[in-house]
N, C-alpha and C. Protein backbone atom coordinates (compact mmCIF):
# COMPACT_ATOMS: atom_id res chain seq x y z
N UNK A 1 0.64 14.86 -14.51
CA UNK A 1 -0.19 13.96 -15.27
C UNK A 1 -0.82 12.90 -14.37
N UNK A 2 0.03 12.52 -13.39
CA UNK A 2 -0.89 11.74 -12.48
C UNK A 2 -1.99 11.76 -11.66
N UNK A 3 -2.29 13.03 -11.16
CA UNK A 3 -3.51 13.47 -10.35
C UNK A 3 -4.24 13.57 -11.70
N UNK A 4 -4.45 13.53 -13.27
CA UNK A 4 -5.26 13.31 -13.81
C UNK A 4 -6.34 12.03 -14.68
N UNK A 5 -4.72 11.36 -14.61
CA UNK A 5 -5.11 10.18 -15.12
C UNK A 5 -5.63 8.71 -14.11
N UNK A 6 -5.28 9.58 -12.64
CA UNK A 6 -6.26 8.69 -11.56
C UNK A 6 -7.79 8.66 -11.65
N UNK A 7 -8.43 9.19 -11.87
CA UNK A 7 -10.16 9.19 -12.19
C UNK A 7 -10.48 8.74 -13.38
N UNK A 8 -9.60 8.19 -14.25
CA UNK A 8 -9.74 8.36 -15.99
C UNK A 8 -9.72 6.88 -16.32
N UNK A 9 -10.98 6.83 -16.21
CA UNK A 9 -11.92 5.46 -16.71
C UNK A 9 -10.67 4.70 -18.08
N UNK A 10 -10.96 5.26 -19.31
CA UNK A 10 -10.15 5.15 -20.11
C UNK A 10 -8.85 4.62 -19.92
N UNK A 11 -7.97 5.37 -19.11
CA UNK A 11 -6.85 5.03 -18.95
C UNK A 11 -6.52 4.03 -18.12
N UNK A 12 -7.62 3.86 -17.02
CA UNK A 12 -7.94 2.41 -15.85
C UNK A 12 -7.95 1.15 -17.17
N UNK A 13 -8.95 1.50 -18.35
CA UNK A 13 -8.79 0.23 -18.69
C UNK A 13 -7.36 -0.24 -19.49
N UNK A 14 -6.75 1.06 -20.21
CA UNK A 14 -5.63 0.76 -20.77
C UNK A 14 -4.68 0.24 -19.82
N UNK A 15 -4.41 0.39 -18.98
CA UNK A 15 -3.61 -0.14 -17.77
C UNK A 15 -3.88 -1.80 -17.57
N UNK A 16 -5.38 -1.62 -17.37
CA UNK A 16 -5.89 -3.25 -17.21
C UNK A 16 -5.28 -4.34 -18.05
N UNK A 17 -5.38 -3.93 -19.30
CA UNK A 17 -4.99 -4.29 -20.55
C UNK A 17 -3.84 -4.44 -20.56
N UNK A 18 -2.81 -3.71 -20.57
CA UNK A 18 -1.59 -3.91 -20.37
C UNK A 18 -1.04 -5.03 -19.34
N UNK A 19 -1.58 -4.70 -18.54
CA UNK A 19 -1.31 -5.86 -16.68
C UNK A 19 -1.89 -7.02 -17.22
N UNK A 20 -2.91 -7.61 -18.22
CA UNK A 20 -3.42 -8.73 -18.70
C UNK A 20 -2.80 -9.32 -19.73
N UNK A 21 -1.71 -8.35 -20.35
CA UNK A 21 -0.66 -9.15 -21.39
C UNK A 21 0.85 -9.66 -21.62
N UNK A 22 0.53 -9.76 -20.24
CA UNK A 22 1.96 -10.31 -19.78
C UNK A 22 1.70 -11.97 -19.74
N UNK A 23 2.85 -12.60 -19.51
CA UNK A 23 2.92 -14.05 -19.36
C UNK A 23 2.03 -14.54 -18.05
N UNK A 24 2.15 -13.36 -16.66
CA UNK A 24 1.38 -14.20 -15.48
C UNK A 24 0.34 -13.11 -15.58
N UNK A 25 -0.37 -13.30 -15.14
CA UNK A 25 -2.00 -12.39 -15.27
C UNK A 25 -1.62 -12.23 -13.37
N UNK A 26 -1.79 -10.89 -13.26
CA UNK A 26 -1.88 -10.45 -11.51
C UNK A 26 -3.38 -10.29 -11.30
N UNK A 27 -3.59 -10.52 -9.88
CA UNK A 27 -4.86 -10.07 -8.97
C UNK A 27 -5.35 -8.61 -9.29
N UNK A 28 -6.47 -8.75 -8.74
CA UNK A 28 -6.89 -7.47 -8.83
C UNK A 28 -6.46 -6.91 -8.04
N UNK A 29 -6.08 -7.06 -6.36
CA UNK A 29 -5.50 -6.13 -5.97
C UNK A 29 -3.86 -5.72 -6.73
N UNK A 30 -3.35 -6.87 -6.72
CA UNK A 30 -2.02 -6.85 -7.33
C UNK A 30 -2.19 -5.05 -8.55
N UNK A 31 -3.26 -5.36 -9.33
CA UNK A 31 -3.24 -4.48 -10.25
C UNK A 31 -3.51 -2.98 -9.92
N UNK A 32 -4.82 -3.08 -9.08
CA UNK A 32 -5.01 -1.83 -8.38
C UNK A 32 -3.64 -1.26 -7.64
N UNK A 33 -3.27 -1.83 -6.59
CA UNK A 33 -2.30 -1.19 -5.88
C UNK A 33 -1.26 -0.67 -6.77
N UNK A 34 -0.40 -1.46 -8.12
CA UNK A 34 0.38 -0.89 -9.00
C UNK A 34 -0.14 0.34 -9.45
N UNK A 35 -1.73 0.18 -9.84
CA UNK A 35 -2.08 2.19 -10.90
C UNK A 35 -2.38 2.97 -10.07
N UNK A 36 -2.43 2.71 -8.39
CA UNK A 36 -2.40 3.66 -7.43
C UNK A 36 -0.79 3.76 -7.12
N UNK A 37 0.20 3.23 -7.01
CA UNK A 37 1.57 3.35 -6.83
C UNK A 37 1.46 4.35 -8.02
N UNK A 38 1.42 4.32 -9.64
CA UNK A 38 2.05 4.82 -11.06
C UNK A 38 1.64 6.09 -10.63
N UNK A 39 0.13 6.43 -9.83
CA UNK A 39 -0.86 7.30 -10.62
C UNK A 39 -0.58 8.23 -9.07
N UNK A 40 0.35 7.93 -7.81
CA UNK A 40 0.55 9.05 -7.05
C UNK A 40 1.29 10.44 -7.51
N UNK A 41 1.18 11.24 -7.29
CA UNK A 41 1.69 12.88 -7.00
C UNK A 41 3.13 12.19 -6.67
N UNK A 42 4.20 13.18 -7.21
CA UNK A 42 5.32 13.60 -6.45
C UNK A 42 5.13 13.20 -4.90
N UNK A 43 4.63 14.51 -4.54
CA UNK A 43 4.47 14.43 -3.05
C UNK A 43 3.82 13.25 -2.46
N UNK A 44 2.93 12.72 -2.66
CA UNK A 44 2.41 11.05 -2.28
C UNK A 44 3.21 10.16 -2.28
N UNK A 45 4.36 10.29 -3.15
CA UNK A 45 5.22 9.53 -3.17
C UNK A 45 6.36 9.75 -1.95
N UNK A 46 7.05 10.88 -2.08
CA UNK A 46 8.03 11.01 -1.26
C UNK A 46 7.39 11.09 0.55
N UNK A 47 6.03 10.98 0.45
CA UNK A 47 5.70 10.85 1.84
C UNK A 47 5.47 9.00 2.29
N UNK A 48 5.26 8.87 1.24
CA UNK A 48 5.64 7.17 1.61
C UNK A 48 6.65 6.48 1.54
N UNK A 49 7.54 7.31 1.07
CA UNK A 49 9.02 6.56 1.51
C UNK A 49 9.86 7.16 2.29
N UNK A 50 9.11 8.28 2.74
CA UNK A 50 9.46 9.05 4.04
C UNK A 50 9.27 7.93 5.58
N UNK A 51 7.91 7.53 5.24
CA UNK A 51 7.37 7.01 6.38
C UNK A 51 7.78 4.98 6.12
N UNK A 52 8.05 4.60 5.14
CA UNK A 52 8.78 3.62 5.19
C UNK A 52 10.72 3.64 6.08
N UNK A 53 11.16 5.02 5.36
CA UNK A 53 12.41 5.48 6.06
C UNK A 53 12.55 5.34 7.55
N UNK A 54 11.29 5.92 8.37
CA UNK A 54 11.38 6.15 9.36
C UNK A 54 10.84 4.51 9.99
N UNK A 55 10.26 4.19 9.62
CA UNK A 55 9.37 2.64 10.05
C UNK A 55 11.15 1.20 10.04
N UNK A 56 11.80 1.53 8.92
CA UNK A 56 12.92 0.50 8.79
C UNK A 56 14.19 1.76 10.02
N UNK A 57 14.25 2.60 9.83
CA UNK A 57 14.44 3.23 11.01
C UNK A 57 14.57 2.99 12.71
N UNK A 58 13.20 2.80 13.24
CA UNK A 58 12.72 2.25 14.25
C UNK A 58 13.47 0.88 14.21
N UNK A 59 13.11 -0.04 13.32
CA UNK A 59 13.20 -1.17 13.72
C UNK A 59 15.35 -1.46 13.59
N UNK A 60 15.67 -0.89 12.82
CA UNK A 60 17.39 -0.66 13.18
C UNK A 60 17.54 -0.27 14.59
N UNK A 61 16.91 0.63 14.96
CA UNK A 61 16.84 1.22 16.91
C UNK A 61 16.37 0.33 17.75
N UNK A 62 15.57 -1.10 16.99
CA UNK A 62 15.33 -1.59 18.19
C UNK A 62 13.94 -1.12 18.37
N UNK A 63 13.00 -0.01 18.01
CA UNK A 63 12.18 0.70 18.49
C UNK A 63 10.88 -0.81 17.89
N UNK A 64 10.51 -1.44 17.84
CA UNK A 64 9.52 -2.95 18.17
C UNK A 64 8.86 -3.48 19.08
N UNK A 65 7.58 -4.45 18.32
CA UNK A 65 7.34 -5.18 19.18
C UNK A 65 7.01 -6.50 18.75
N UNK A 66 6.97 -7.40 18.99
CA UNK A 66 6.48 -9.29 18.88
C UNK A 66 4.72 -8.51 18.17
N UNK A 67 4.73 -9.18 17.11
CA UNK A 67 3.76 -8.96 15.75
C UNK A 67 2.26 -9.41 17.19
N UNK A 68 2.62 -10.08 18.05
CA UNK A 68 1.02 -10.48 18.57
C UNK A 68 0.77 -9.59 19.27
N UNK A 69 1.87 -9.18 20.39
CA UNK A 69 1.78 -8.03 21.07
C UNK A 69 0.57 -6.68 20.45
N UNK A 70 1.53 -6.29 19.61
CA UNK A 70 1.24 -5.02 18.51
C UNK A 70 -0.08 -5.22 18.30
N UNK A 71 -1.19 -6.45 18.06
CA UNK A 71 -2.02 -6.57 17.25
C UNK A 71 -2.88 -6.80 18.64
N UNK A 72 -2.47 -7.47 19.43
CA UNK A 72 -3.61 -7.23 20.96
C UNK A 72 -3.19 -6.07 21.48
N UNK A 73 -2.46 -4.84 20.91
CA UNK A 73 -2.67 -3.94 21.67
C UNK A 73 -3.90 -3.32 20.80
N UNK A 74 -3.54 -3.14 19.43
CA UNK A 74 -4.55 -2.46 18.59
C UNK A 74 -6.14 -3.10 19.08
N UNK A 75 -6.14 -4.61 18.75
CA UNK A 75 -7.53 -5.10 19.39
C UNK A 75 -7.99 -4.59 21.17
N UNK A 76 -7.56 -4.23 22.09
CA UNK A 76 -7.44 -3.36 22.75
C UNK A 76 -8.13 -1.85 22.77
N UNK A 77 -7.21 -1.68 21.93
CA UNK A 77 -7.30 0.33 21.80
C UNK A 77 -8.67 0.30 20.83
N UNK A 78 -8.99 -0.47 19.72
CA UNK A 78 -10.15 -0.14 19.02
C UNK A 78 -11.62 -1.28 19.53
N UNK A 79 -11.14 -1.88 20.52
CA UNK A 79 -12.50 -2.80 21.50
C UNK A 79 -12.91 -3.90 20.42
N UNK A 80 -11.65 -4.52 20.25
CA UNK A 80 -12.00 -5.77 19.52
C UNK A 80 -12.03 -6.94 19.97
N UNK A 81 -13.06 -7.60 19.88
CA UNK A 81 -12.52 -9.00 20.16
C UNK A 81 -11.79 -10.03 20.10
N UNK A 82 -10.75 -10.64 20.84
CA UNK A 82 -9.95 -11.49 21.05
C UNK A 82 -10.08 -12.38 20.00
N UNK A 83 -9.57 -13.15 19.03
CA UNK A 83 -9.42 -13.91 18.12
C UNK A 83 -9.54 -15.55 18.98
N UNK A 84 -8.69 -15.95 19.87
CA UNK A 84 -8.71 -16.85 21.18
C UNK A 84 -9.80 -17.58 21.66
């Protein structure tokens, strides 16, 4: 049911609706990211908590780096400019 009710206008707004009648009203991303979480496949799912597994994984091993590092390497590898 979920690979169908992802394209389904209709059901985007019933969702909306729902997420708008609660006590705190969420963001739009807030909301989007939840009916893309509801509205994955089986398999979409278990591959993202596959790759969360392995990511909290790494970092139990030690396998890291210092968050600035990581992000001047990426600015680096994709020819970005220095923030600095």
């Amino acid at each position: 049911m979920a690979a169908e009710r992802i394209n389904d206008l209709l059901a985007l707004r019933s969702f909306i609706d729902e997420q708008l009648s609660g006590e705190t009203i969420p963001s739009v991303d807030e909301v989007l990211a939840l009916w893309e979480y509801e509205n994955q496949s089986n398999d979409e799912r278990d591959e993202s908590l596959e790759a969360i597994r392995r990511g909290l994984a790494d970092v139990e091993a030690g396998r890291v780096m210092p968050a600035r590092e990581a992000i001047a390497e990426l600015r680096r590898k994709h020819r970005l400019p220095d923030l600095s």
